[in-house]
Protein backbone atom coordinates (compact mmCIF):
# COMPACT_ATOMS: atom_id res chain seq x y z
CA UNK A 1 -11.35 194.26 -40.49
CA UNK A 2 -14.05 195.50 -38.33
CA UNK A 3 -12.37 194.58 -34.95
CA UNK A 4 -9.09 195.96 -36.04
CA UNK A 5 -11.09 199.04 -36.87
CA UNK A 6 -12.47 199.19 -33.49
CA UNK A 7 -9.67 198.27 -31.61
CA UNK A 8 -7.75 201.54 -33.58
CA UNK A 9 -10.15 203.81 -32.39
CA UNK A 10 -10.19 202.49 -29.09
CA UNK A 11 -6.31 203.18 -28.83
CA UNK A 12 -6.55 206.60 -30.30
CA UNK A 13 -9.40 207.70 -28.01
CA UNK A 14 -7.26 207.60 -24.87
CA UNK A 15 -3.92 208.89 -23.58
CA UNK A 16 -1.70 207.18 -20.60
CA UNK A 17 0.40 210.12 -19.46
CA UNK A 18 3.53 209.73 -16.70
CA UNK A 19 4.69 212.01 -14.48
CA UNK A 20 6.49 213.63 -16.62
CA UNK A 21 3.95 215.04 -19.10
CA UNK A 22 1.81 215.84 -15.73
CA UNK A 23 4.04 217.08 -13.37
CA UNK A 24 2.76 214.46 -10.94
CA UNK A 25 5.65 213.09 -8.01
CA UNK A 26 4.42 209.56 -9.11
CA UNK A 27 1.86 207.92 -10.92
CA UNK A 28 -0.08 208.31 -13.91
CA UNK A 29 -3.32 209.80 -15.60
CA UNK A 30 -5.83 208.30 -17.97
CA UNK A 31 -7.67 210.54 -19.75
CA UNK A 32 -10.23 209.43 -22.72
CA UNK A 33 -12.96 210.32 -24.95
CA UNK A 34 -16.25 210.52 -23.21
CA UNK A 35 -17.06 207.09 -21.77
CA UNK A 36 -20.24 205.74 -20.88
CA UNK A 37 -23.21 207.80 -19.80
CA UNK A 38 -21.52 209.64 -16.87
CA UNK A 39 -19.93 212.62 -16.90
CA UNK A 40 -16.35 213.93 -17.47
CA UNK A 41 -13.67 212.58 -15.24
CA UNK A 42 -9.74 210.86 -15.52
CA UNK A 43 -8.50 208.03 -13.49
CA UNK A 44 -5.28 208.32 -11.77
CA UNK A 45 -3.00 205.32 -11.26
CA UNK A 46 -0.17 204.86 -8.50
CA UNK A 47 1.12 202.26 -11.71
CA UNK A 48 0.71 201.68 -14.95
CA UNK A 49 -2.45 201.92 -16.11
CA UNK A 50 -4.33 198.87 -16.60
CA UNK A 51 -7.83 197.12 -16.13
CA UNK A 52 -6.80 195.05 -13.32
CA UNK A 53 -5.29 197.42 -11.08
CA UNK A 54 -7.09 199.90 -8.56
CA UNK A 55 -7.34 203.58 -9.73
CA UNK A 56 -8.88 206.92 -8.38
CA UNK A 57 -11.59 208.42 -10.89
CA UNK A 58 -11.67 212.32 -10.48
CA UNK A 59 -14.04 214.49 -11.91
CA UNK A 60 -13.45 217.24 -15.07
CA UNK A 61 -14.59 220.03 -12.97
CA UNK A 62 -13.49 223.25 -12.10
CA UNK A 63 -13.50 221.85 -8.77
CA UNK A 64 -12.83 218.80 -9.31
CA UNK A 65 -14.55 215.68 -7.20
CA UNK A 66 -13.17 212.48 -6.02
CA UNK A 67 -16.17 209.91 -8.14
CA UNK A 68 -13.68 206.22 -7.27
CA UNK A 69 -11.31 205.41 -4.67
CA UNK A 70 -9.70 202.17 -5.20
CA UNK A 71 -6.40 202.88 -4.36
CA UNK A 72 -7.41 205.04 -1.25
CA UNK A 73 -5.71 208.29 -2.91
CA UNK A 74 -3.40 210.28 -0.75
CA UNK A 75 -4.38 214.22 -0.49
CA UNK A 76 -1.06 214.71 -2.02
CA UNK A 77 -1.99 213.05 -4.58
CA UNK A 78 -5.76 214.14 -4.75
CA UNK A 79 -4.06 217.96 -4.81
CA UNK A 80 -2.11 217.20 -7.88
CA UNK A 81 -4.66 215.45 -9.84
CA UNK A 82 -6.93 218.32 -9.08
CA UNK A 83 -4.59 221.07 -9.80
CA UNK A 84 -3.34 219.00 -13.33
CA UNK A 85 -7.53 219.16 -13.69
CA UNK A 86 -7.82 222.63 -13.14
CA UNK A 87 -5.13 224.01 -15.30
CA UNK A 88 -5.89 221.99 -18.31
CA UNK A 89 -9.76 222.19 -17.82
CA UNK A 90 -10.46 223.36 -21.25
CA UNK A 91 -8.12 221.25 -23.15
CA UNK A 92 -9.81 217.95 -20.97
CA UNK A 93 -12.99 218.80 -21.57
CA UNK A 94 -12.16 218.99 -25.19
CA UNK A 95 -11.05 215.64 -25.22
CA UNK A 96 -12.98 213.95 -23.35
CA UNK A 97 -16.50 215.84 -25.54
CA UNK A 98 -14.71 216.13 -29.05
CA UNK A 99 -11.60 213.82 -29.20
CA UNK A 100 -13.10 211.20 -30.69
CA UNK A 101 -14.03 213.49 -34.17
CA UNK A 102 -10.59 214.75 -34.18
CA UNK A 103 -7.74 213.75 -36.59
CA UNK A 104 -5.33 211.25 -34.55
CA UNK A 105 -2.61 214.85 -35.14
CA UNK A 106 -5.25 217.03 -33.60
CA UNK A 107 -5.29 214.53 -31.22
CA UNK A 108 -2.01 214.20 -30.45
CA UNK A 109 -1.98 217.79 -30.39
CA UNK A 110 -4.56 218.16 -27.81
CA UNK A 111 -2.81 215.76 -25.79
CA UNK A 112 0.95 217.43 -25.99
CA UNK A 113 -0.03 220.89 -25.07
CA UNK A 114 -1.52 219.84 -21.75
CA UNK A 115 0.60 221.67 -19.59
CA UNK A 116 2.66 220.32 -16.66
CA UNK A 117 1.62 221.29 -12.44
């Protein structure tokens, strides 16, 4: 019951989001709960997301910094990111600090009123 548990929380803790809740031309964006013991930051995916494939980790900032290159990130792509970043800084920073005490509709919430470059 414990693993379930676990593996629930894990899947609630974290949004996948296309282009088309981002605004992006392609690609997607991870975003999560706070990870680790580094700071803020989303990874950005030329595919879908997954462990195995190479991603670009960008910074929560208001200016936000490049932190992992695996996929060697276009600017293009870099501008978007950055520009999804700075519009929604608030609402990232909420998730990423609070999202794992929220109510999975909260959640959800959070997550659907991200708004679009």
């Amino acid at each position: 019951m414990e693993e379930y548990k676990r593996k629930y929380e894990d899947l609630k803790e974290m949004a996948n989001l296309p282009s088309k809740d981002t605004g992006f031309s392609k690609g997607f964006l991870y975003i999560s709960t706070q990870e680790g013991n580094h700071g803020a930051r989303v990874k950005y995916y030329r595919n879908s997301p997954s462990q195995s494939r190479p991603y670009a980790s960008i910074s929560i900032n208001k200016i936000p910094r490049l932190l992992v290159d695996d996929i060697k990130i276009t600017s293009k792509e870099f501008k978007e990111v950055s520009d999804f970043i700075k519009l929604n800084l608030k609402d990232l920073l909420k998730f990423w600090n609070e999202g794992a005490y929220l109510m999975k509709d909260e959640q959800q919430k959070l997550v659907n009123s991200l708004k679009t470059i």
